[in-house]
PDB file of N, CA and C in Angstrom:
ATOM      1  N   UNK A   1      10.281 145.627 141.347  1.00  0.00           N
ATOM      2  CA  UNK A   1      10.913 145.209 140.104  1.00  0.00           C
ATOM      3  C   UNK A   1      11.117 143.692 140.126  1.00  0.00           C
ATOM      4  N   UNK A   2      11.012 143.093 138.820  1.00  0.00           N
ATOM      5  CA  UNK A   2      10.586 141.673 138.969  1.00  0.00           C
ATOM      6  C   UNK A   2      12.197 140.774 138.438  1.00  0.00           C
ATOM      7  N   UNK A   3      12.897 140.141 139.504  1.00  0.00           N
ATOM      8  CA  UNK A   3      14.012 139.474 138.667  1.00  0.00           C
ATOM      9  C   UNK A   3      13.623 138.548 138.221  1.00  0.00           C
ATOM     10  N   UNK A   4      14.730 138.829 137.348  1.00  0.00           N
ATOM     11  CA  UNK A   4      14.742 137.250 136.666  1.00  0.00           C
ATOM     12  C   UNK A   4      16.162 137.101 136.169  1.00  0.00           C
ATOM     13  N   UNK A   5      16.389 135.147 135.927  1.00  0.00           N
ATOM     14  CA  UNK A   5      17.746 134.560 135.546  1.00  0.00           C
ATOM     15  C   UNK A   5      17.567 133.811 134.365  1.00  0.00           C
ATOM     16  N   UNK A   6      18.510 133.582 133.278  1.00  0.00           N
ATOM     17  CA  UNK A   6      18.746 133.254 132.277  1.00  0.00           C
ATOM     18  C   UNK A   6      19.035 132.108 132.591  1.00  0.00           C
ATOM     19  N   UNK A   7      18.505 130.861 131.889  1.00  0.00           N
ATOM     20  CA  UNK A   7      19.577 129.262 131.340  1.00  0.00           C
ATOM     21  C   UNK A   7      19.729 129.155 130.290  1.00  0.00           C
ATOM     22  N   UNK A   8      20.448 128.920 129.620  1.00  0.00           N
ATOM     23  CA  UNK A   8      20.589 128.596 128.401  1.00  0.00           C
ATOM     24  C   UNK A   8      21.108 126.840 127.805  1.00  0.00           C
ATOM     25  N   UNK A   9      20.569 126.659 126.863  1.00  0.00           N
ATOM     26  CA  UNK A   9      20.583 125.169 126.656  1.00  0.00           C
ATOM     27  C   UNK A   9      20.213 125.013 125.458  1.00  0.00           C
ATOM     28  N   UNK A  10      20.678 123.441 124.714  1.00  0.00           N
ATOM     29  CA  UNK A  10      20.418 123.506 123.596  1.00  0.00           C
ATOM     30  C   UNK A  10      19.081 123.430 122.946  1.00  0.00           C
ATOM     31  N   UNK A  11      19.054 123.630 121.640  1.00  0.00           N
ATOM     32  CA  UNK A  11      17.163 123.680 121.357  1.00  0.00           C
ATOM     33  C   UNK A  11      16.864 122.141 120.950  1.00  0.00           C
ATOM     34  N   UNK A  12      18.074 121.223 120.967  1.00  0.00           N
ATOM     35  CA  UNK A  12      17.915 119.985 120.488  1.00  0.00           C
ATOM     36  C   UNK A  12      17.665 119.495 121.871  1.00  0.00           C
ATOM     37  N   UNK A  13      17.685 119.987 123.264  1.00  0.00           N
ATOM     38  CA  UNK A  13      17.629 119.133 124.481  1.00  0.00           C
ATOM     39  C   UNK A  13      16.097 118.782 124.720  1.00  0.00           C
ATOM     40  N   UNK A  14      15.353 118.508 124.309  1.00  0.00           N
ATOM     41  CA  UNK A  14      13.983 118.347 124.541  1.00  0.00           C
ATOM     42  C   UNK A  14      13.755 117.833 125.872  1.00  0.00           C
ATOM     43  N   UNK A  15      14.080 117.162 126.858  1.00  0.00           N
ATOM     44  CA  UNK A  15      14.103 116.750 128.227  1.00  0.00           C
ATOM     45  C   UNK A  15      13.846 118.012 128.759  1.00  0.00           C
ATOM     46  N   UNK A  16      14.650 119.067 129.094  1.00  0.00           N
ATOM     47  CA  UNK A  16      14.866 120.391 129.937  1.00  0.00           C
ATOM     48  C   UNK A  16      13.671 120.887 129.090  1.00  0.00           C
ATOM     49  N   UNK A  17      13.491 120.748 128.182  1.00  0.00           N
ATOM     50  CA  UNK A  17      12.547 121.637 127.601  1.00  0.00           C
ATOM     51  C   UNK A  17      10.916 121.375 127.622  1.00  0.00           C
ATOM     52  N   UNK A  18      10.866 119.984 128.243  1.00  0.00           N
ATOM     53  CA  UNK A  18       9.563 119.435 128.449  1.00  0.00           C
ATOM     54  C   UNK A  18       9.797 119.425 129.900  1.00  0.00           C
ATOM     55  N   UNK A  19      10.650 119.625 130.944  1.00  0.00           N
ATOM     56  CA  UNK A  19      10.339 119.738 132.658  1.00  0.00           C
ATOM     57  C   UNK A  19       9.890 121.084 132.739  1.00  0.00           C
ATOM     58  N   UNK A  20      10.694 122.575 131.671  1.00  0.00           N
ATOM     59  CA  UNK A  20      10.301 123.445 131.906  1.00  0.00           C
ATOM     60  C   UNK A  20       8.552 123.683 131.973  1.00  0.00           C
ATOM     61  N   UNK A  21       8.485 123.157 130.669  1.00  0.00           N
ATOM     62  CA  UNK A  21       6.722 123.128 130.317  1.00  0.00           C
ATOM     63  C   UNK A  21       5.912 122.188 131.003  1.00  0.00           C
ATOM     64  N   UNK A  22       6.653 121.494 131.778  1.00  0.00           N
ATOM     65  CA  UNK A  22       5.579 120.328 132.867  1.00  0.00           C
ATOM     66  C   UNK A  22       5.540 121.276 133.998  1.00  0.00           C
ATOM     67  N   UNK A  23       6.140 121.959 134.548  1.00  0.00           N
ATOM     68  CA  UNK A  23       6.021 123.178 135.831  1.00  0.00           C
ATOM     69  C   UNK A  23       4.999 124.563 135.848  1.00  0.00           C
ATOM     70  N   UNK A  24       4.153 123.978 136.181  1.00  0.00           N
ATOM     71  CA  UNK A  24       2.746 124.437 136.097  1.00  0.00           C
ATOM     72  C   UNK A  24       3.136 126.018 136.594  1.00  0.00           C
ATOM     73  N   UNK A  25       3.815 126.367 137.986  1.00  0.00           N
ATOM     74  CA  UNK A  25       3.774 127.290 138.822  1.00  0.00           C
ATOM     75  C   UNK A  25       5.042 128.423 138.585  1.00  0.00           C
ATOM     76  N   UNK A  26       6.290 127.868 137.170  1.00  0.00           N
ATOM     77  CA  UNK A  26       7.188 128.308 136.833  1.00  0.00           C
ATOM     78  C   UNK A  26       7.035 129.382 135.638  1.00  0.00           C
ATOM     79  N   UNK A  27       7.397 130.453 136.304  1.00  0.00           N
ATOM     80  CA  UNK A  27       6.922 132.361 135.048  1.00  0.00           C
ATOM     81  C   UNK A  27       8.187 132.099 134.179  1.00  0.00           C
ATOM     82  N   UNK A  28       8.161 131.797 133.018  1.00  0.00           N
ATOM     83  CA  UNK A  28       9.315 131.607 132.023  1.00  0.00           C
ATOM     84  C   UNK A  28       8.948 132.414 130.483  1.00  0.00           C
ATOM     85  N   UNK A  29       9.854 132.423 130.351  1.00  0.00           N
ATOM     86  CA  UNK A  29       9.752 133.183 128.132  1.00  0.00           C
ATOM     87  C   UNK A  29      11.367 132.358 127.821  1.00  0.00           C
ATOM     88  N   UNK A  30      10.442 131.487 126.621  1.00  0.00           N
ATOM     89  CA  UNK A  30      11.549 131.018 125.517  1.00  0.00           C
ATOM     90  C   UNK A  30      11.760 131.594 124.930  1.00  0.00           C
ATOM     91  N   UNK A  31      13.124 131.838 124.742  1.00  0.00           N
ATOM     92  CA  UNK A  31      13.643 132.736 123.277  1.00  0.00           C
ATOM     93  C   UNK A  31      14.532 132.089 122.642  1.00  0.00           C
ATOM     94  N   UNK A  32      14.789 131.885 121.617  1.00  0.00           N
ATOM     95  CA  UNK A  32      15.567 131.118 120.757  1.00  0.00           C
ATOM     96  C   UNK A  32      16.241 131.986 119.520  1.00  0.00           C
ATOM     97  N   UNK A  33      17.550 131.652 119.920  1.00  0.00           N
ATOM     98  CA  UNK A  33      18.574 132.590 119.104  1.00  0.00           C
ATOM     99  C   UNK A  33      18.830 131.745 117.810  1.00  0.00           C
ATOM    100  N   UNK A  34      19.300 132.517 116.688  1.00  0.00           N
ATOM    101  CA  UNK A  34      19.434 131.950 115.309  1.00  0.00           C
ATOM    102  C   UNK A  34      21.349 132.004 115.582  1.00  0.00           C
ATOM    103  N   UNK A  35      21.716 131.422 114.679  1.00  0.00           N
ATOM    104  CA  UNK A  35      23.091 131.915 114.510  1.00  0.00           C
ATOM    105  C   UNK A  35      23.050 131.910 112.954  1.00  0.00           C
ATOM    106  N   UNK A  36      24.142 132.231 112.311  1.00  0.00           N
ATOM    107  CA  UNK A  36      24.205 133.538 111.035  1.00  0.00           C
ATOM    108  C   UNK A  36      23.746 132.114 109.680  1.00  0.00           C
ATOM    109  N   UNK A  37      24.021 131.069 109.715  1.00  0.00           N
ATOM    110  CA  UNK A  37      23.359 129.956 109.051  1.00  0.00           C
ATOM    111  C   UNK A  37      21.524 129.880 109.148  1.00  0.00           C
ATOM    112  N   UNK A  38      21.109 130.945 110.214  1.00  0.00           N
ATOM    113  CA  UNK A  38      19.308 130.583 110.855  1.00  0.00           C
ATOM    114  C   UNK A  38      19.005 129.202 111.514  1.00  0.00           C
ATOM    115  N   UNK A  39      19.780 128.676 111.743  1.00  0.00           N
ATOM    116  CA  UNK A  39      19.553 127.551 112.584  1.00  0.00           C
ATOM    117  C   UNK A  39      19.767 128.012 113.633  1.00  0.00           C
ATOM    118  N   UNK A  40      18.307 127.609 114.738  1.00  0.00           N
ATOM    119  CA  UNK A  40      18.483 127.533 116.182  1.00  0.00           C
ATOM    120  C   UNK A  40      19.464 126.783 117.056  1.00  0.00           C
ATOM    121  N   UNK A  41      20.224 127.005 117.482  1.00  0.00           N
ATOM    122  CA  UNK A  41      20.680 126.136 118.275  1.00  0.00           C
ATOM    123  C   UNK A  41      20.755 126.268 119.615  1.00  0.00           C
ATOM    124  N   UNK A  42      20.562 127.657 120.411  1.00  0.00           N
ATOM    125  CA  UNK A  42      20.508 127.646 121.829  1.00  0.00           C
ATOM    126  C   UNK A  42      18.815 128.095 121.985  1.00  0.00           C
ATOM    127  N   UNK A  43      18.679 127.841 123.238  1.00  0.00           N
ATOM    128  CA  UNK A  43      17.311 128.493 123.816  1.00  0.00           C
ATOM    129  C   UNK A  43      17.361 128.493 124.784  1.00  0.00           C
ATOM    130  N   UNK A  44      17.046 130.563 124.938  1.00  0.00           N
ATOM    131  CA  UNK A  44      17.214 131.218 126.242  1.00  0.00           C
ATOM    132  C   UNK A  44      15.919 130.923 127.072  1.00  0.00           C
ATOM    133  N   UNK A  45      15.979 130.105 128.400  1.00  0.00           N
ATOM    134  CA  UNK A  45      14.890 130.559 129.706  1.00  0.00           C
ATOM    135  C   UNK A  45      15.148 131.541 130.236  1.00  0.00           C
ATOM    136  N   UNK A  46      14.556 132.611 130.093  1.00  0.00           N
ATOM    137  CA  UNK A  46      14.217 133.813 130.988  1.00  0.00           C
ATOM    138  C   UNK A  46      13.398 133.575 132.230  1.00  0.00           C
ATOM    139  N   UNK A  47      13.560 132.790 133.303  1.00  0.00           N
ATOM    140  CA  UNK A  47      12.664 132.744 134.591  1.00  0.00           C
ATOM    141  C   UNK A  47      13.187 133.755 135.918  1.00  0.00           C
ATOM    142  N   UNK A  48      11.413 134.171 135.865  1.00  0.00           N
ATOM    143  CA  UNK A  48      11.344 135.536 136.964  1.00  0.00           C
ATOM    144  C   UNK A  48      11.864 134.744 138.119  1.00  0.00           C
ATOM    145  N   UNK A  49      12.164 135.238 138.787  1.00  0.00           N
ATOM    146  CA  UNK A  49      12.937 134.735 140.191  1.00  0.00           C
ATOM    147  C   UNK A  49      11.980 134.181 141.216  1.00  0.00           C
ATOM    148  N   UNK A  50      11.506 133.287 141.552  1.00  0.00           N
ATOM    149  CA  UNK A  50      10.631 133.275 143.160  1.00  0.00           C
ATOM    150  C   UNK A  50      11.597 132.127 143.853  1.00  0.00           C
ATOM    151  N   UNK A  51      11.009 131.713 144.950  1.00  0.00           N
ATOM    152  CA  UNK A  51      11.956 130.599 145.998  1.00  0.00           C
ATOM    153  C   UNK A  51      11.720 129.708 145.415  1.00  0.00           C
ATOM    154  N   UNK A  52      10.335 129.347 144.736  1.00  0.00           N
ATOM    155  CA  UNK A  52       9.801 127.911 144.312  1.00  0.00           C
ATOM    156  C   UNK A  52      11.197 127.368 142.952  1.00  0.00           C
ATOM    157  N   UNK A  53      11.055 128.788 142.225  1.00  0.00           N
ATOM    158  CA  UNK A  53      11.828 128.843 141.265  1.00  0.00           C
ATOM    159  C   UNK A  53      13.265 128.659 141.121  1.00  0.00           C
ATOM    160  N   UNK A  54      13.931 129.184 142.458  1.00  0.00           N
ATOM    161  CA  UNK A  54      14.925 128.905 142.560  1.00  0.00           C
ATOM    162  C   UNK A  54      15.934 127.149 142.894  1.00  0.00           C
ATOM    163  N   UNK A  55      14.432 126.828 143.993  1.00  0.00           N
ATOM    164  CA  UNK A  55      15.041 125.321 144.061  1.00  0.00           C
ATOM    165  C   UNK A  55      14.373 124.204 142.647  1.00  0.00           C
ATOM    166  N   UNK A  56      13.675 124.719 141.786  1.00  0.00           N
ATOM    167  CA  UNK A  56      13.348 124.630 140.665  1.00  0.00           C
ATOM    168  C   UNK A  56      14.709 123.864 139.943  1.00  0.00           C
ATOM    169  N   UNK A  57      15.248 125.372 139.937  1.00  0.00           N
ATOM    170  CA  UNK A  57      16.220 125.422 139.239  1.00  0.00           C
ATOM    171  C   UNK A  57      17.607 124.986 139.485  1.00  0.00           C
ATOM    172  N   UNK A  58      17.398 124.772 140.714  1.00  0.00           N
ATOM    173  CA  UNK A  58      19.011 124.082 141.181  1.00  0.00           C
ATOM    174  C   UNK A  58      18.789 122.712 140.975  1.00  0.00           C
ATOM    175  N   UNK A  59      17.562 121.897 140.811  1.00  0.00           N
ATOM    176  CA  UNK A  59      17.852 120.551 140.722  1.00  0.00           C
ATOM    177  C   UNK A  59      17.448 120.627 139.022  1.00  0.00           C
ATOM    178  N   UNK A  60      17.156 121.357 138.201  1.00  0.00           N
ATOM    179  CA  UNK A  60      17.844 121.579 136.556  1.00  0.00           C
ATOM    180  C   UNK A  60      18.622 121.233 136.442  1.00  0.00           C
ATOM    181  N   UNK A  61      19.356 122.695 136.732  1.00  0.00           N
ATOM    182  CA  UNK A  61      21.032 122.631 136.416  1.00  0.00           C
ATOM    183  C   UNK A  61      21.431 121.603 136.664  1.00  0.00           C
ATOM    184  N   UNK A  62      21.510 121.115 137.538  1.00  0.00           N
ATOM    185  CA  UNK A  62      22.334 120.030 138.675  1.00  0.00           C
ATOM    186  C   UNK A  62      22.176 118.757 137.367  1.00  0.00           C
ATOM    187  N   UNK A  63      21.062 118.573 137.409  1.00  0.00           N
ATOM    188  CA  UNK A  63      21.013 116.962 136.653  1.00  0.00           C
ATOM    189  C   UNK A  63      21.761 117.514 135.296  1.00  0.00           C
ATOM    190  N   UNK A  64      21.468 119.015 134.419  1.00  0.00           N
ATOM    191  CA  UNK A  64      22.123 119.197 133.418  1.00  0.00           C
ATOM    192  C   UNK A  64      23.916 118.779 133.419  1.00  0.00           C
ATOM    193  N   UNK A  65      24.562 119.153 134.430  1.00  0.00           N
ATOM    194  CA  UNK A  65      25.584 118.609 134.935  1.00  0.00           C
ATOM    195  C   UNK A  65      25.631 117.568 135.159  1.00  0.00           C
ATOM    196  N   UNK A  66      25.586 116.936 135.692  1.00  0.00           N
ATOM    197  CA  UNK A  66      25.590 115.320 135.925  1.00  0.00           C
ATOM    198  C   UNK A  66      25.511 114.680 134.515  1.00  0.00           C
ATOM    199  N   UNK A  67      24.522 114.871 133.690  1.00  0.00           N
ATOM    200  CA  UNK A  67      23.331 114.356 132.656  1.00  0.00           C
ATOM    201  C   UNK A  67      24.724 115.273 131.494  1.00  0.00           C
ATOM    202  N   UNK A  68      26.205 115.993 131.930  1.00  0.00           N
ATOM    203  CA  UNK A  68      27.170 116.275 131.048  1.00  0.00           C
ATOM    204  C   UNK A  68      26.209 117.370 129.748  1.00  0.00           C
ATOM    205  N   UNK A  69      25.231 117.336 129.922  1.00  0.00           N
ATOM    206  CA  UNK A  69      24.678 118.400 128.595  1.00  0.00           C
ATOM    207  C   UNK A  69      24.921 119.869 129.013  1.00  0.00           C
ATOM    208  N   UNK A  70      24.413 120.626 127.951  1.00  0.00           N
ATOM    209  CA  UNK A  70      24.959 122.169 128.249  1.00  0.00           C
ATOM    210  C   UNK A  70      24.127 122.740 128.948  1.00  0.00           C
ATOM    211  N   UNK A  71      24.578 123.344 129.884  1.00  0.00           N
ATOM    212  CA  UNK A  71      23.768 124.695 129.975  1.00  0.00           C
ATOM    213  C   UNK A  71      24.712 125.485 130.671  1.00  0.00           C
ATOM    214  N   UNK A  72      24.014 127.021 130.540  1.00  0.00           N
ATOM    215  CA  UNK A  72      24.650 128.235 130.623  1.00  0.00           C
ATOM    216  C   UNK A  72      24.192 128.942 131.760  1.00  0.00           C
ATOM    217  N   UNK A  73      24.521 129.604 132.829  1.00  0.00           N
ATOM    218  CA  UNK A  73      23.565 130.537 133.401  1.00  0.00           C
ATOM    219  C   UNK A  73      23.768 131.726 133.425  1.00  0.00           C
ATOM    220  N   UNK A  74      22.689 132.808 133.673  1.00  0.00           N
ATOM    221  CA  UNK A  74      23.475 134.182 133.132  1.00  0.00           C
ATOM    222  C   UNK A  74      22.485 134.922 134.176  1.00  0.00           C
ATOM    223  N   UNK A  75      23.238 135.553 134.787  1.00  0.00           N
ATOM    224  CA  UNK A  75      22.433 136.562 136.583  1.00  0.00           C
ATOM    225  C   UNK A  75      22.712 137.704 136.379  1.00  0.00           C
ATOM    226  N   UNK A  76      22.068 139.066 136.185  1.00  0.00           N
ATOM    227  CA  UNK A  76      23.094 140.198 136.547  1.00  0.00           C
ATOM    228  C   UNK A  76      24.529 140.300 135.254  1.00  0.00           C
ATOM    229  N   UNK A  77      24.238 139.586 134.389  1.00  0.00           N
ATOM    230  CA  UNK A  77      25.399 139.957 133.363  1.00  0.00           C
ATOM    231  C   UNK A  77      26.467 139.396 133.483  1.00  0.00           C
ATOM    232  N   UNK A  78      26.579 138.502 134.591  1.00  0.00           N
ATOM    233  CA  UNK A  78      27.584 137.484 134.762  1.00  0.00           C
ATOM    234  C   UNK A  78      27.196 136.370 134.460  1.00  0.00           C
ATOM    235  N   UNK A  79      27.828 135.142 133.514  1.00  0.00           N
ATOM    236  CA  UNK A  79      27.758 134.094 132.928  1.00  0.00           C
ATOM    237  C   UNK A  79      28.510 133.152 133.808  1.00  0.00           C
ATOM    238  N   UNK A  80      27.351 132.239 133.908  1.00  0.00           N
ATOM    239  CA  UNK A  80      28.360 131.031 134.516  1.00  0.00           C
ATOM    240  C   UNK A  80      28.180 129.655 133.688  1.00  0.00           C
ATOM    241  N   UNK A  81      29.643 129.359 134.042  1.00  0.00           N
ATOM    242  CA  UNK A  81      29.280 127.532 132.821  1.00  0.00           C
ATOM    243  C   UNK A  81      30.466 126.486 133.385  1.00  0.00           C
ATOM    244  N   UNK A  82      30.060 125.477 133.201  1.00  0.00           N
ATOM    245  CA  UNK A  82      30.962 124.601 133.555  1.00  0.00           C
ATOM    246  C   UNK A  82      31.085 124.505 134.535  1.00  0.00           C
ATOM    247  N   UNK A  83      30.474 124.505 136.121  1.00  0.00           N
ATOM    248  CA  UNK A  83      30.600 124.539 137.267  1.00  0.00           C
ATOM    249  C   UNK A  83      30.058 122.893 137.917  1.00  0.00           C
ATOM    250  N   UNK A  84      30.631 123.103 138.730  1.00  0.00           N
ATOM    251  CA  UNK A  84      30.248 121.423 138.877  1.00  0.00           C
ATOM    252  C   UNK A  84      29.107 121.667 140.407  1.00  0.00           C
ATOM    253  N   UNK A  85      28.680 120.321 140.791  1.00  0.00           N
ATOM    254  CA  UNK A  85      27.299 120.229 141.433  1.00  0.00           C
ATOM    255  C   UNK A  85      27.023 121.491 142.791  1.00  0.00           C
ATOM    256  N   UNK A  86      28.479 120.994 143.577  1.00  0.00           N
ATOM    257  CA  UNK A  86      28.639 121.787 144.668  1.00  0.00           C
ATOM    258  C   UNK A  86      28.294 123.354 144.273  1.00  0.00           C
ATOM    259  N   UNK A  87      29.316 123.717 143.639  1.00  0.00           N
ATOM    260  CA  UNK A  87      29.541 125.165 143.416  1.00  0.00           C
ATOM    261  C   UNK A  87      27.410 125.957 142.775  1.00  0.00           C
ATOM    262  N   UNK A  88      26.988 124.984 142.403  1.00  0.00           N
ATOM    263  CA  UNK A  88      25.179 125.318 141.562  1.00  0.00           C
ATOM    264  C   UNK A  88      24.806 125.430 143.507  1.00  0.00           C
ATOM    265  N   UNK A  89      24.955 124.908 143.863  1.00  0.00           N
ATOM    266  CA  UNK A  89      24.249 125.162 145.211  1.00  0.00           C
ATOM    267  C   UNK A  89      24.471 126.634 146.096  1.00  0.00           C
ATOM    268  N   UNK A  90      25.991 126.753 145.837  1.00  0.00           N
ATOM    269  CA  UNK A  90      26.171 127.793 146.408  1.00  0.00           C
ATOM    270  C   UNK A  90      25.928 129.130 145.650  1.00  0.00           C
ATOM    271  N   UNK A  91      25.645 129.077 144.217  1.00  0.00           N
ATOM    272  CA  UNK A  91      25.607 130.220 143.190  1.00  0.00           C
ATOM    273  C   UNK A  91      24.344 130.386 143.476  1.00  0.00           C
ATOM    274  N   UNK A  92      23.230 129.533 143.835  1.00  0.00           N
ATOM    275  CA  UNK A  92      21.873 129.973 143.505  1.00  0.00           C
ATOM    276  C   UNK A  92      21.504 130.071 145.372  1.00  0.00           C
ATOM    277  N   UNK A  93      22.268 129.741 146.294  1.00  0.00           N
ATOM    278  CA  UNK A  93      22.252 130.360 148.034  1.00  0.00           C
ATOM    279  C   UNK A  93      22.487 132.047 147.851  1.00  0.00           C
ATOM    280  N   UNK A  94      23.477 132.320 146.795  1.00  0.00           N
ATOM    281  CA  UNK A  94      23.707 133.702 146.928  1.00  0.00           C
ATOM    282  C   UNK A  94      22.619 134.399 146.464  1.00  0.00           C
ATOM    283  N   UNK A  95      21.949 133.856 145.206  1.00  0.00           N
ATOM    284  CA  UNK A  95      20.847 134.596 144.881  1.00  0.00           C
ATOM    285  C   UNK A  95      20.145 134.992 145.937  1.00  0.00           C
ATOM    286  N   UNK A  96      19.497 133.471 146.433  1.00  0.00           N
ATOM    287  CA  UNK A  96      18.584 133.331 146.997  1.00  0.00           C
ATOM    288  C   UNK A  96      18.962 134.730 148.038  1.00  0.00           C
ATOM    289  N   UNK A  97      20.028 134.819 148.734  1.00  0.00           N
ATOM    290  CA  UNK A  97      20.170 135.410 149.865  1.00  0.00           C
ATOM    291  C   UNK A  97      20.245 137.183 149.648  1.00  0.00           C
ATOM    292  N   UNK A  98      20.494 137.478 148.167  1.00  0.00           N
ATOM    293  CA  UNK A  98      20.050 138.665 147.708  1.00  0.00           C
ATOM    294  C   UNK A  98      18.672 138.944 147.183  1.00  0.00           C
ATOM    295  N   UNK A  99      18.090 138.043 147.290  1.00  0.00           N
ATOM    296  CA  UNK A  99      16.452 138.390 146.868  1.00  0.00           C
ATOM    297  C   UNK A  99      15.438 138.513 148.134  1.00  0.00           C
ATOM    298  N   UNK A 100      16.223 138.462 149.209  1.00  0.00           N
ATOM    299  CA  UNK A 100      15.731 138.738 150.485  1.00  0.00           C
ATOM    300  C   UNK A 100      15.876 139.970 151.203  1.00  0.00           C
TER     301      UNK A 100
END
């Protein structure tokens, strides 16, 4: 069975949204939610889980933090937000250490 983790971010962030699409070796699906006006404003990454992917994704997030813009992460139905640099290292060690 193939995991995968959610980011979520805005659809106006075009940066995150052009590293995703510069990562040749990264399994992703954009989805982009409307809210009740039909304007997009978030867009879900759905990326399948691998190791490549994971340290992928920790130096994302990380600069998303730093770089103060949004993003969301969502594992298993638990949402995480607002976490600062340290704590992204240790959230995505746990993955890592359950996908083993």
């Amino acid at each position: 069975m193939t995991k995968a983790i959610s980011i979520q971010v805005q659809n106006d962030d075009e940066e995150i949204l052009k590293t995703f699409n510069s990562e040749a070796d990264l399994d992703f699906l954009k989805l982009e939610t409307s809210s009740f006006d039909g304007q997009s404003e978030i867009v879900t990454l759905l990326v399948t889980l691998t190791p490549m992917a994971l340290t992928f994704l920790g130096k994302v997030i990380t600069e998303q933090i730093k770089s103060k813009r949004y993003v969301k992460v969502i594992y298993k139905g638990v949402q995480i937000q607002g976490v600062n640099e340290k704590n992204v290292a240790k959230i995505l060690e746990e993955i890592t250490g359950e996908e083993k």
